[in-house]
C-alpha atoms as a PDB file:
ATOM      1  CA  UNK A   1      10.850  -2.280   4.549  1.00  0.00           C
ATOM      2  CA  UNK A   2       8.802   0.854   5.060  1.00  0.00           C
ATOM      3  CA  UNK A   3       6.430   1.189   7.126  1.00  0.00           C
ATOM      4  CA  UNK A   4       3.787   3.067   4.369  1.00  0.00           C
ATOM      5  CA  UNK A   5       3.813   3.313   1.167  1.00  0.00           C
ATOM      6  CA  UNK A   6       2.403   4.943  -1.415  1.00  0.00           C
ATOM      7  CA  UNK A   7       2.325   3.812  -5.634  1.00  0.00           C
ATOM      8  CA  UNK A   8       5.909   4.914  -6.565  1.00  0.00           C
ATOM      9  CA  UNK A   9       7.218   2.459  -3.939  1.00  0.00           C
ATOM     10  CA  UNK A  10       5.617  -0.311  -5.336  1.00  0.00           C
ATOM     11  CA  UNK A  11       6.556   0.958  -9.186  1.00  0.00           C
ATOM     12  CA  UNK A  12      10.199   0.763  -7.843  1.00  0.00           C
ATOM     13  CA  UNK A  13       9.434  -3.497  -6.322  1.00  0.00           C
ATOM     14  CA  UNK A  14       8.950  -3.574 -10.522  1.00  0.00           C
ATOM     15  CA  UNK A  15       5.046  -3.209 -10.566  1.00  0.00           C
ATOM     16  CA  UNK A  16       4.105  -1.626 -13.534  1.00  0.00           C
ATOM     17  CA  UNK A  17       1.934   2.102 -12.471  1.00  0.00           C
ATOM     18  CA  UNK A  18      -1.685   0.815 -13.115  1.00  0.00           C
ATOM     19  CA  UNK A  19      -0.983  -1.864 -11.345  1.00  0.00           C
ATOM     20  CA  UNK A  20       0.548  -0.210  -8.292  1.00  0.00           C
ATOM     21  CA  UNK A  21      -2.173   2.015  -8.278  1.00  0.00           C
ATOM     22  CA  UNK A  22      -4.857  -0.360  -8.023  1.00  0.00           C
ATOM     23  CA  UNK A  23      -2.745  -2.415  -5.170  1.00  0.00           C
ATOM     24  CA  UNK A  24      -2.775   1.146  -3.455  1.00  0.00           C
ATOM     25  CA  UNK A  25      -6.637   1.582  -4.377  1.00  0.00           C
ATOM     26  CA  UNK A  26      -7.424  -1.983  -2.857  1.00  0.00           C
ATOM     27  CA  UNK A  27      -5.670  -1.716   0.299  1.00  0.00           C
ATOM     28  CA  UNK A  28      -7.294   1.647   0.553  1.00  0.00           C
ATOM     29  CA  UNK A  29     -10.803   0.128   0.082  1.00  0.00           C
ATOM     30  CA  UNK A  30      -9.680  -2.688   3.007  1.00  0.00           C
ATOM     31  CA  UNK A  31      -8.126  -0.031   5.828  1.00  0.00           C
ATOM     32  CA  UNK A  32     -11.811   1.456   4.989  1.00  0.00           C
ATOM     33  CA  UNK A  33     -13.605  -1.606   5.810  1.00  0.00           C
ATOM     34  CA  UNK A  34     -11.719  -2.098   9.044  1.00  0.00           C
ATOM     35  CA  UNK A  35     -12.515   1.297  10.372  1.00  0.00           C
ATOM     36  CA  UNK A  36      -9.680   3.813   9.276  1.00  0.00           C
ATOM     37  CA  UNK A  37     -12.013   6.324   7.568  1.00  0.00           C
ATOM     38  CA  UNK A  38      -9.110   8.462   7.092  1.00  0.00           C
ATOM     39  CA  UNK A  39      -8.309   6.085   4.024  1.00  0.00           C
ATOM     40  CA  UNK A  40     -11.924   7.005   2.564  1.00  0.00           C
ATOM     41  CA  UNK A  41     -10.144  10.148   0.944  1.00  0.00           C
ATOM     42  CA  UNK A  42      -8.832  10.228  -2.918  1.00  0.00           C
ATOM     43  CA  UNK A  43      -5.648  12.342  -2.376  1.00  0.00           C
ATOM     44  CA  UNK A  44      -4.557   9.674   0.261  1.00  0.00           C
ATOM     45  CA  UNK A  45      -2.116   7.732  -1.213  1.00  0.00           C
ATOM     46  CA  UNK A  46       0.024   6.449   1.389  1.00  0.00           C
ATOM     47  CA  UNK A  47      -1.114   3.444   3.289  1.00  0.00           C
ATOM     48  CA  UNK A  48       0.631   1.074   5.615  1.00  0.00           C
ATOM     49  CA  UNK A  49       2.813  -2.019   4.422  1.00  0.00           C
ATOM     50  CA  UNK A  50       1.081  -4.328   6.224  1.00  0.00           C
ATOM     51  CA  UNK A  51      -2.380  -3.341   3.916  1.00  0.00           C
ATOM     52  CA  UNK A  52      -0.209  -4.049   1.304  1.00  0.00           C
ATOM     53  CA  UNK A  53       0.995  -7.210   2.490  1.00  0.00           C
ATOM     54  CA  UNK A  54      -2.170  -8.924   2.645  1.00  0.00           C
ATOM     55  CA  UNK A  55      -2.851  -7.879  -0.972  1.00  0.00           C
ATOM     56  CA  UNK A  56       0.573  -9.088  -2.271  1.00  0.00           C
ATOM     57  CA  UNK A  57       3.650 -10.855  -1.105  1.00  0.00           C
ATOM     58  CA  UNK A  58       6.315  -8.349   0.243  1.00  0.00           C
ATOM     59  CA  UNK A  59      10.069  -9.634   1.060  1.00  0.00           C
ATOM     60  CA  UNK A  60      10.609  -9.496   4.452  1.00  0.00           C
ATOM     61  CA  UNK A  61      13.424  -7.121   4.928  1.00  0.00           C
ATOM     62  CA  UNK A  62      15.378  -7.245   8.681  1.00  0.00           C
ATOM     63  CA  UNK A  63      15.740  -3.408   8.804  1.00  0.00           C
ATOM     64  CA  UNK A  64      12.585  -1.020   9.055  1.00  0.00           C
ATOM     65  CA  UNK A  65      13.749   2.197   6.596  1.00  0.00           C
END
């Protein structure tokens, strides 16, 4: 697994693009909360996996691409 991603990575796990977007959005909006105000910007739109994974459930993968 990666270790960021960005909407198009998500759109190719089978998520349809609103969708991916608004798991992108979300985990955006979280990294915020924790501190990262990097995140804070619209034309970010790669954020780590592990934001994602506490949105949704990722397969663990053995090898890090």
């Amino acid at each position: 697994m990666k270790a960021m991603m960005n909407f198009q990575d998500l759109c190719d796990l089978g998520y349809p693009e609103g969708q991916a977007r608004r798991i992108i959005r979300l985990a955006k909006q979280e990294l915020v909360k924790e501190g990262f105000a990097f995140y804070n910007g619209k034309r970010v739109g790669l954020v780590p996996t592990t934001a994602i994974t506490k949105i949704i459930a990722l397969p663990q993968s053995e090898d890090d691409n």
